[in-house]
PDB file of N, CA and C in Angstrom:
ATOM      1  N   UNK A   1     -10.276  11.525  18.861  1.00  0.00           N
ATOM      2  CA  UNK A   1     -10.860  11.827  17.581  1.00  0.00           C
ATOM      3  C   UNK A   1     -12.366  12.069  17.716  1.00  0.00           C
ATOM      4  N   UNK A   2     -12.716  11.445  18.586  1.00  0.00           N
ATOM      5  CA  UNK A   2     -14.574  11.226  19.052  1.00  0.00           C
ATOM      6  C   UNK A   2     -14.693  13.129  18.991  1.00  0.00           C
ATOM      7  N   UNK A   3     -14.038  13.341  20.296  1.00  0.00           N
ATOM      8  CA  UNK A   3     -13.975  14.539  20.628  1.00  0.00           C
ATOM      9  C   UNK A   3     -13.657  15.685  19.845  1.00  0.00           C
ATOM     10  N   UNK A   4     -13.181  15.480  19.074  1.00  0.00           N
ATOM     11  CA  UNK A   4     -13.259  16.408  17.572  1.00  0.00           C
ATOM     12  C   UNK A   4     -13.804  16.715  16.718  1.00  0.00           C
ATOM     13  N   UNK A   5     -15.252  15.528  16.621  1.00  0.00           N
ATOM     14  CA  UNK A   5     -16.359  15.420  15.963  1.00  0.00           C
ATOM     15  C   UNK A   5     -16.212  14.421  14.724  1.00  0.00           C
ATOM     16  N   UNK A   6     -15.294  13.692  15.032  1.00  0.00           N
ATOM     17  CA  UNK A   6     -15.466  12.364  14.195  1.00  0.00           C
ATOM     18  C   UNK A   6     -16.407  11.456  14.745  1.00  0.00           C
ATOM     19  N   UNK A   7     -16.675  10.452  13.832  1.00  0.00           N
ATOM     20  CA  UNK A   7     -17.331   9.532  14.071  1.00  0.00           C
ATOM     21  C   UNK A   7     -16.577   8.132  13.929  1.00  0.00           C
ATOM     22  N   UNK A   8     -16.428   7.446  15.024  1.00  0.00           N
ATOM     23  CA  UNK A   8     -15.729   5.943  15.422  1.00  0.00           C
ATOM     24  C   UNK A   8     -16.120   5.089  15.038  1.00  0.00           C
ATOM     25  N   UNK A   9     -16.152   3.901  14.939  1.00  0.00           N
ATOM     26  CA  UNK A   9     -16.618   2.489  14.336  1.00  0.00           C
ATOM     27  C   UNK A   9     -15.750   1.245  15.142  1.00  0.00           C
ATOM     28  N   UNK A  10     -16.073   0.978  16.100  1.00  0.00           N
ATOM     29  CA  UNK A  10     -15.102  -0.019  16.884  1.00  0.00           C
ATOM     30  C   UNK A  10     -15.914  -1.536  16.206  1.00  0.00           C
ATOM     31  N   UNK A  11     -14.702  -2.165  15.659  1.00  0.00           N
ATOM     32  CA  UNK A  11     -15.316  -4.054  15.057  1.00  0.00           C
ATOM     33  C   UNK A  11     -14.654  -4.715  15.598  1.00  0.00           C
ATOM     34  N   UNK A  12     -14.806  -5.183  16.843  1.00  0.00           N
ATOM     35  CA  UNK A  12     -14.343  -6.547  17.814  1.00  0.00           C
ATOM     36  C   UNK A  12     -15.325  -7.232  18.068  1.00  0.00           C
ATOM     37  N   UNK A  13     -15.310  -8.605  18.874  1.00  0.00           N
ATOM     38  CA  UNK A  13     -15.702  -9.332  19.406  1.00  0.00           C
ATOM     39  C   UNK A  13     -15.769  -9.120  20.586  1.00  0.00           C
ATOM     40  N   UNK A  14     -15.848  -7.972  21.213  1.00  0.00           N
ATOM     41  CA  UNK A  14     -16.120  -7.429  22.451  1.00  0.00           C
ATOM     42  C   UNK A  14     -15.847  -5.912  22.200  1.00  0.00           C
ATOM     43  N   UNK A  15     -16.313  -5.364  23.563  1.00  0.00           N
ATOM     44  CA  UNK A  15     -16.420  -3.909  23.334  1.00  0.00           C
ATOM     45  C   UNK A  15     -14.975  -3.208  24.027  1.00  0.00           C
ATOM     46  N   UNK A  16     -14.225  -2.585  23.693  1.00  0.00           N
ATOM     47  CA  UNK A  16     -13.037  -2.161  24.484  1.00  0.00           C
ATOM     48  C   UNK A  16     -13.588  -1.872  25.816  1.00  0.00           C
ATOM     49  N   UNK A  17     -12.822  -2.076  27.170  1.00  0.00           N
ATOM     50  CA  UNK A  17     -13.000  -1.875  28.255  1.00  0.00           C
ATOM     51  C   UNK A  17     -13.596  -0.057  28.507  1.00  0.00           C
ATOM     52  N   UNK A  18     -12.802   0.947  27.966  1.00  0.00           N
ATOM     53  CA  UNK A  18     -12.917   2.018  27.915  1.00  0.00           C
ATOM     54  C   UNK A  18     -14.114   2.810  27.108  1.00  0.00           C
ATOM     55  N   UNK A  19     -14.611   1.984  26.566  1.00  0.00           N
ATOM     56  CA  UNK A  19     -15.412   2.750  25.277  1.00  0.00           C
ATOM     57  C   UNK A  19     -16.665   3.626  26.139  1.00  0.00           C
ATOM     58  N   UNK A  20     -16.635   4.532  25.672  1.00  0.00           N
ATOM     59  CA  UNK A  20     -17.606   5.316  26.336  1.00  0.00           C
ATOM     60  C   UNK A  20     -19.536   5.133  25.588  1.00  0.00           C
ATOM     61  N   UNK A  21     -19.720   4.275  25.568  1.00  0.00           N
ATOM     62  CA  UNK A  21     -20.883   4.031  25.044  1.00  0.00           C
ATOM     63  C   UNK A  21     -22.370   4.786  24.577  1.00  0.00           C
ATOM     64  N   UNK A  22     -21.991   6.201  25.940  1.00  0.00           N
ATOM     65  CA  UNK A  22     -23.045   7.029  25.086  1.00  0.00           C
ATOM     66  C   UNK A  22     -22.591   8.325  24.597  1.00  0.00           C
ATOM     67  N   UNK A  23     -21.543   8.380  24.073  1.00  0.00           N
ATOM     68  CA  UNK A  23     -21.279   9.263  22.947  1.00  0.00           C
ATOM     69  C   UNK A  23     -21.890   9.078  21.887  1.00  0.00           C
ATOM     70  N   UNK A  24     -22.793  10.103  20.891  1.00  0.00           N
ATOM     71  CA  UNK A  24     -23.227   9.986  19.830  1.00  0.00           C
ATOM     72  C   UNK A  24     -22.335   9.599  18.718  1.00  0.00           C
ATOM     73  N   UNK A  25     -21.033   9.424  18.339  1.00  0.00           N
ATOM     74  CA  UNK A  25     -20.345   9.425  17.077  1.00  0.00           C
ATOM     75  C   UNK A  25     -19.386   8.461  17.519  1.00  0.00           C
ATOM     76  N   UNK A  26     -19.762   7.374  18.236  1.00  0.00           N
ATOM     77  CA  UNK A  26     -18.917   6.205  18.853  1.00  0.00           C
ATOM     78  C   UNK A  26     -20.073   5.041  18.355  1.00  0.00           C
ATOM     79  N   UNK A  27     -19.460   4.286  17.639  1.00  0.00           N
ATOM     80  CA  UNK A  27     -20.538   2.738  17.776  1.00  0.00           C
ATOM     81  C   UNK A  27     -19.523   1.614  17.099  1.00  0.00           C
ATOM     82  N   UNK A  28     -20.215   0.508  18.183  1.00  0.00           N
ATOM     83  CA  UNK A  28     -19.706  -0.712  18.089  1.00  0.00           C
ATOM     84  C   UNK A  28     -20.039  -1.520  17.357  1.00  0.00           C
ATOM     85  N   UNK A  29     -19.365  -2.176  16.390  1.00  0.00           N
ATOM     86  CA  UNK A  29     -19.920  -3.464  15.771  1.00  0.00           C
ATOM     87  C   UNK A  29     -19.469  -4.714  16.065  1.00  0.00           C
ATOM     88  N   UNK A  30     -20.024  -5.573  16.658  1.00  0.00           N
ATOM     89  CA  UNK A  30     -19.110  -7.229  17.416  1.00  0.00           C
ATOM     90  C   UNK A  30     -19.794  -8.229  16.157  1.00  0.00           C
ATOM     91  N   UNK A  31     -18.298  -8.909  16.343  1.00  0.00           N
ATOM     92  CA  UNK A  31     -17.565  -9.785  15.234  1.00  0.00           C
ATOM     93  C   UNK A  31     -18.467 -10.753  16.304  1.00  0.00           C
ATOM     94  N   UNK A  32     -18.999 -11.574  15.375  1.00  0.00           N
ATOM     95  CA  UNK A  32     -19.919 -13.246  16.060  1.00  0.00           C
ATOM     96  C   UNK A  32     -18.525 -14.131  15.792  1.00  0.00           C
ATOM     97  N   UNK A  33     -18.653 -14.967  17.240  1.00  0.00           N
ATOM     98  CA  UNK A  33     -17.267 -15.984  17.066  1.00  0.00           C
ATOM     99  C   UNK A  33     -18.186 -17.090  17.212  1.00  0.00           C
ATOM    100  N   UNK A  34     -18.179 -18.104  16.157  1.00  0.00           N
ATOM    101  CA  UNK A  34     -19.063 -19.666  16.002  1.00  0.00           C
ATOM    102  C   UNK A  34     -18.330 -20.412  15.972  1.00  0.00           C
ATOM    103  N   UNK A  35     -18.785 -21.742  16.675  1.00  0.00           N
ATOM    104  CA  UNK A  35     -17.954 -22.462  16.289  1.00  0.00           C
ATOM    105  C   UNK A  35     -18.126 -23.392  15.397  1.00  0.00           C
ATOM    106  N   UNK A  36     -17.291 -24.182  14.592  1.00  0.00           N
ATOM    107  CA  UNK A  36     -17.714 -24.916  13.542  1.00  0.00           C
ATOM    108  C   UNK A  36     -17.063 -26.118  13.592  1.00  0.00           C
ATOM    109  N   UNK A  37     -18.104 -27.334  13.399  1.00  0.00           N
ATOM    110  CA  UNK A  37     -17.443 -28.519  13.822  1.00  0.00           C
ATOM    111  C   UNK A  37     -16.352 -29.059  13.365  1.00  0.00           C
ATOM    112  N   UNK A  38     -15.864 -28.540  11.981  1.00  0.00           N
ATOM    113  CA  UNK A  38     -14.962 -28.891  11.132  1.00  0.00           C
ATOM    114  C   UNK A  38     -13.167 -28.489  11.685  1.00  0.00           C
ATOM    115  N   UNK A  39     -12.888 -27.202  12.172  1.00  0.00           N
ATOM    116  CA  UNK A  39     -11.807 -26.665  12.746  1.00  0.00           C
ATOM    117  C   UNK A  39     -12.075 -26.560  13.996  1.00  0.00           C
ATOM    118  N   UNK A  40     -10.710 -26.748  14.691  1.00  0.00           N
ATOM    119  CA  UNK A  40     -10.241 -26.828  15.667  1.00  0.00           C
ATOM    120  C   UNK A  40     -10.509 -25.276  16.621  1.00  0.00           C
ATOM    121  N   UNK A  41      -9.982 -24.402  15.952  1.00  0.00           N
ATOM    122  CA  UNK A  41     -10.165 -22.620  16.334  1.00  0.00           C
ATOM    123  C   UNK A  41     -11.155 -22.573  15.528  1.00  0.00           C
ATOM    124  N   UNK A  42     -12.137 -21.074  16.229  1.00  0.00           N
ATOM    125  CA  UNK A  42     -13.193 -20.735  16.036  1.00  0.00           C
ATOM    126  C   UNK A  42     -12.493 -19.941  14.466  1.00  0.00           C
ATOM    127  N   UNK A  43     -13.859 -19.520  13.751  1.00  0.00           N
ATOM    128  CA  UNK A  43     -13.337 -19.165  12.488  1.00  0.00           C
ATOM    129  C   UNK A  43     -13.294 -16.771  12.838  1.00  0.00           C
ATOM    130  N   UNK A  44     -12.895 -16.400  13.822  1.00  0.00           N
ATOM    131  CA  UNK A  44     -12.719 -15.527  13.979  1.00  0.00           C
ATOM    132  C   UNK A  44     -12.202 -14.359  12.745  1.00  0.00           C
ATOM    133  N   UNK A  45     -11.054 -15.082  12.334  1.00  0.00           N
ATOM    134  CA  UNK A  45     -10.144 -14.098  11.027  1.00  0.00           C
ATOM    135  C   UNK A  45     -11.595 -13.966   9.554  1.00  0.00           C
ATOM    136  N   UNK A  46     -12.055 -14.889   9.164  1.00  0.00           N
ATOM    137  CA  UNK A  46     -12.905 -14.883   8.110  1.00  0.00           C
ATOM    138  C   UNK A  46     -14.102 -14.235   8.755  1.00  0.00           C
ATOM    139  N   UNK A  47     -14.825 -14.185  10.078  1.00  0.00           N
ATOM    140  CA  UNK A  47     -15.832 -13.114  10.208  1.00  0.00           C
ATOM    141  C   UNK A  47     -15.445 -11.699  10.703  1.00  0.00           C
ATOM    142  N   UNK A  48     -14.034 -11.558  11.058  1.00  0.00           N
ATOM    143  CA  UNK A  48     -13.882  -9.969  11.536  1.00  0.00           C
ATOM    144  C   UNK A  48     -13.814  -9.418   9.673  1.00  0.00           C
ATOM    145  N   UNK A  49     -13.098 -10.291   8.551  1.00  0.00           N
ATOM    146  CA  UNK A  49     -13.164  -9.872   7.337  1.00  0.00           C
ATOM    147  C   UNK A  49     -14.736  -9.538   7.005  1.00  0.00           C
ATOM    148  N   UNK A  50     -15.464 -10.189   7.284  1.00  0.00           N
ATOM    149  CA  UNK A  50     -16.749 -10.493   6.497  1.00  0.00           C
ATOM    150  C   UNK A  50     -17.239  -8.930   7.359  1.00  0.00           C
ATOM    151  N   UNK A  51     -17.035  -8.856   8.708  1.00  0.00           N
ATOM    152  CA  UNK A  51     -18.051  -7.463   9.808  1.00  0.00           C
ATOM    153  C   UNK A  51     -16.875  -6.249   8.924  1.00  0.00           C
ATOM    154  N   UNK A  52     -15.884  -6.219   8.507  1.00  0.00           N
ATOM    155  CA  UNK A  52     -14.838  -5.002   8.299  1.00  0.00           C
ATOM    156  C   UNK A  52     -15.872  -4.839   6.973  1.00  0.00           C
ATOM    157  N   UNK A  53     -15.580  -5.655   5.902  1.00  0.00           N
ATOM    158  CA  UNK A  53     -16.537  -5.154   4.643  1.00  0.00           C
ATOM    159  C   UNK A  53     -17.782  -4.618   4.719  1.00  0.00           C
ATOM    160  N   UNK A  54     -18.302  -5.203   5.402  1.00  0.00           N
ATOM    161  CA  UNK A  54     -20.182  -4.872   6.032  1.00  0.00           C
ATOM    162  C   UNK A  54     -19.956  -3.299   6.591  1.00  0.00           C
ATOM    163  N   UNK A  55     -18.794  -3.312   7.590  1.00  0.00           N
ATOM    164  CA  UNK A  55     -18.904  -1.597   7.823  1.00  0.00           C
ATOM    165  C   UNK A  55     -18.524  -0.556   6.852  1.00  0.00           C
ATOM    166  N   UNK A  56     -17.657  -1.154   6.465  1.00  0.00           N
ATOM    167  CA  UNK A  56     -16.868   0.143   5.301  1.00  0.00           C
ATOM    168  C   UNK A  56     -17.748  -0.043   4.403  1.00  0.00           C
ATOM    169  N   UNK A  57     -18.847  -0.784   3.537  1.00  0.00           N
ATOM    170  CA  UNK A  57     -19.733  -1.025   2.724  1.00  0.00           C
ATOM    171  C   UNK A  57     -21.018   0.372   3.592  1.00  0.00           C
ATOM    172  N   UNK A  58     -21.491  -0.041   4.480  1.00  0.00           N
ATOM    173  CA  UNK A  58     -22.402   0.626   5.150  1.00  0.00           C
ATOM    174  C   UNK A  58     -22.336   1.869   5.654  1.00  0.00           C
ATOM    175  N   UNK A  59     -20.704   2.273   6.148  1.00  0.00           N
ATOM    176  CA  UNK A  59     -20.618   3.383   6.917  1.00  0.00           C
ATOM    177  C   UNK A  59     -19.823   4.176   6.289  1.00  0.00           C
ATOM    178  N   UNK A  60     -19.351   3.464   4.727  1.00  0.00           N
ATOM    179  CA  UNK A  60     -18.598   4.913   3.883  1.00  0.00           C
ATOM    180  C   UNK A  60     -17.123   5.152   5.118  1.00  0.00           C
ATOM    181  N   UNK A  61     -16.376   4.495   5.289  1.00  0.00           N
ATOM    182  CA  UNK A  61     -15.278   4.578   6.361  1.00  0.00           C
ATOM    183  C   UNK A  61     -13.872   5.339   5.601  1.00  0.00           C
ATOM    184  N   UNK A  62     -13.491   6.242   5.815  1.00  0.00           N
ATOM    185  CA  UNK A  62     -12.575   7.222   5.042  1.00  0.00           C
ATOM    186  C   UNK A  62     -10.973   6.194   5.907  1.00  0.00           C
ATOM    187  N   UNK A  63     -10.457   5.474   7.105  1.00  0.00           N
ATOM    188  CA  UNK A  63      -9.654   5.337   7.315  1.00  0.00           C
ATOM    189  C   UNK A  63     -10.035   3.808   8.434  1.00  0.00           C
ATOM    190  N   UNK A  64      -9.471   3.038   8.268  1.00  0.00           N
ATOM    191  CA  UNK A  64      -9.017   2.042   9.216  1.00  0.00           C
ATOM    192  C   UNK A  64      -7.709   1.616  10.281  1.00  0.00           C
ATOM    193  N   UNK A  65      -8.006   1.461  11.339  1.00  0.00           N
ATOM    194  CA  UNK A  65      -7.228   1.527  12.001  1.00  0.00           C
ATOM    195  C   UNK A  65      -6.966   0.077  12.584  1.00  0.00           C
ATOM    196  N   UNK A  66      -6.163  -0.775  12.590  1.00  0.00           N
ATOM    197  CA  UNK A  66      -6.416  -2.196  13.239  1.00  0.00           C
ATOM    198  C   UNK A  66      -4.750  -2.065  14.104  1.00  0.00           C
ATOM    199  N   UNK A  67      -5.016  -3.335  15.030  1.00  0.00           N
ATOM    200  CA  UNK A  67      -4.146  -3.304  15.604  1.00  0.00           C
ATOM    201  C   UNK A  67      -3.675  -5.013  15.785  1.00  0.00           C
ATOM    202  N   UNK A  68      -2.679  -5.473  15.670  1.00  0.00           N
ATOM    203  CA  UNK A  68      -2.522  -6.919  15.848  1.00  0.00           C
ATOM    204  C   UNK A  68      -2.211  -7.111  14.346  1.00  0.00           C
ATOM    205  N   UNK A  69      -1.377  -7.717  13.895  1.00  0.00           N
ATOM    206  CA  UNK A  69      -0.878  -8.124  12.342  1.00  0.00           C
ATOM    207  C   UNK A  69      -2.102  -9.328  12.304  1.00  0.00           C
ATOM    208  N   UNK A  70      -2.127 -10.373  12.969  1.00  0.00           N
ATOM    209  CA  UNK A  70      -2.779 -11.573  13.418  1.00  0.00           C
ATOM    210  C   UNK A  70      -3.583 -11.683  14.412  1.00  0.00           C
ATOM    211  N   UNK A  71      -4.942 -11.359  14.209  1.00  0.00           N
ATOM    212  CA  UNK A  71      -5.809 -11.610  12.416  1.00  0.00           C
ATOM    213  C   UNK A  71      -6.107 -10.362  12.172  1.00  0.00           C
ATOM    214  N   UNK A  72      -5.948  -9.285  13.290  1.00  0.00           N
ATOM    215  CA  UNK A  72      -6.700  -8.090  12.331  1.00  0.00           C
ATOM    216  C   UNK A  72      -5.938  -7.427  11.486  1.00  0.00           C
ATOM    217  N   UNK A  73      -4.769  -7.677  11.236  1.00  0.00           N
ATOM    218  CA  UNK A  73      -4.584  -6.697   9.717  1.00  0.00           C
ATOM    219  C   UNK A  73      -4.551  -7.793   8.697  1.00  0.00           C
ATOM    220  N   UNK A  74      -4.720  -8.911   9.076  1.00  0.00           N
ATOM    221  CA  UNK A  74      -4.537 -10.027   7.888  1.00  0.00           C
ATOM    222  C   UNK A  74      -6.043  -9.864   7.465  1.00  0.00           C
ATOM    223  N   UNK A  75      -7.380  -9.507   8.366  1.00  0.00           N
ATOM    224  CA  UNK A  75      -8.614  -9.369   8.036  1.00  0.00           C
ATOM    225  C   UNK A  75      -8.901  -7.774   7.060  1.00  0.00           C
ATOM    226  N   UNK A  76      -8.053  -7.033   7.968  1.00  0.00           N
ATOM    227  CA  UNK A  76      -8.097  -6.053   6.947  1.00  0.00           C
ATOM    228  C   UNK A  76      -7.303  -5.864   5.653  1.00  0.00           C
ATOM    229  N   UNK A  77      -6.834  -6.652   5.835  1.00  0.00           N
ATOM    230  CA  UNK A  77      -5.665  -6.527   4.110  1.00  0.00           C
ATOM    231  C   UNK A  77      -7.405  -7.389   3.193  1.00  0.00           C
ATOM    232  N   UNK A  78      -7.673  -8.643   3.519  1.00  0.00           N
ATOM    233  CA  UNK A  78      -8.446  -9.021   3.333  1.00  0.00           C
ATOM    234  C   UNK A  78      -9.511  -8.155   2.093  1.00  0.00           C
ATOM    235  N   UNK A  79     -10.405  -8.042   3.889  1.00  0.00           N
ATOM    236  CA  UNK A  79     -11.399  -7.045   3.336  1.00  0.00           C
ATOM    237  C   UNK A  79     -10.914  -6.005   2.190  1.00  0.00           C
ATOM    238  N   UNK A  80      -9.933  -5.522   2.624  1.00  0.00           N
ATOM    239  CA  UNK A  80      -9.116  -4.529   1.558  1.00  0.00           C
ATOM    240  C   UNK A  80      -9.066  -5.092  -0.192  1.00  0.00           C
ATOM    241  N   UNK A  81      -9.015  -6.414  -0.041  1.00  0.00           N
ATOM    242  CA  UNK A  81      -9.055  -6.555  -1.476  1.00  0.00           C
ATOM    243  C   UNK A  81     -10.604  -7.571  -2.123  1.00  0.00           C
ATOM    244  N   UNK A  82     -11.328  -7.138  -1.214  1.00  0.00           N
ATOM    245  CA  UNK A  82     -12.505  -7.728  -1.221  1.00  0.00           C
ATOM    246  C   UNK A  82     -13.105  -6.402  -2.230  1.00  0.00           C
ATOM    247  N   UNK A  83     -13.338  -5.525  -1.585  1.00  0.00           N
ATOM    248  CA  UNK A  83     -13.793  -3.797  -1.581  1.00  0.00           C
ATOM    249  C   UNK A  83     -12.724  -3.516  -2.695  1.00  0.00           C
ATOM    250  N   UNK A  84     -11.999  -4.466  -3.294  1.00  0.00           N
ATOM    251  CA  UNK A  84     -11.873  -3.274  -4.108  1.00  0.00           C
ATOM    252  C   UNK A  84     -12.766  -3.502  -5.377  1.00  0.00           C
TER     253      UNK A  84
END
């Protein structure tokens, strides 16, 4: 899609192994994983929600793509009814 003249938006907590980094219409946004003394697991699902709104808020995002039901489409259903 890069290559077609779209513009990408990758939101992980790391950067995909492959990502070609200096393409102009490719950019990364990393999800901060904290930990918090209260839970056991880091609170990952509530900040990939919180970085998904921040982009589609900022970058006007026409389509999302997630992969994993758990947490990223549970973050994007989320965000999804955050935005609306």
């Amino acid at each position: 899609m890069a290559k077609n003249g779209h513009t990408i938006h990758f939101i992980s907590s790391a950067p995909p192994v492959k990502l070609d980094r200096f393409a102009e219409n490719i950019f990364f946004h990393e999800v901060g994983v904290s930990a918090y003394p209260l839970f056991e697991n880091s609170m990952y699902e509530l900040n990939l929600t919180n970085k998904i709104v921040d982009v589609c808020k900022h970058e006007r995002l026409d389509l999302l793509h997630v992969h994993y039901a758990i947490p990223h489409a549970t973050a994007a259903y989320l965000a999804q009814r955050i935005l609306e």
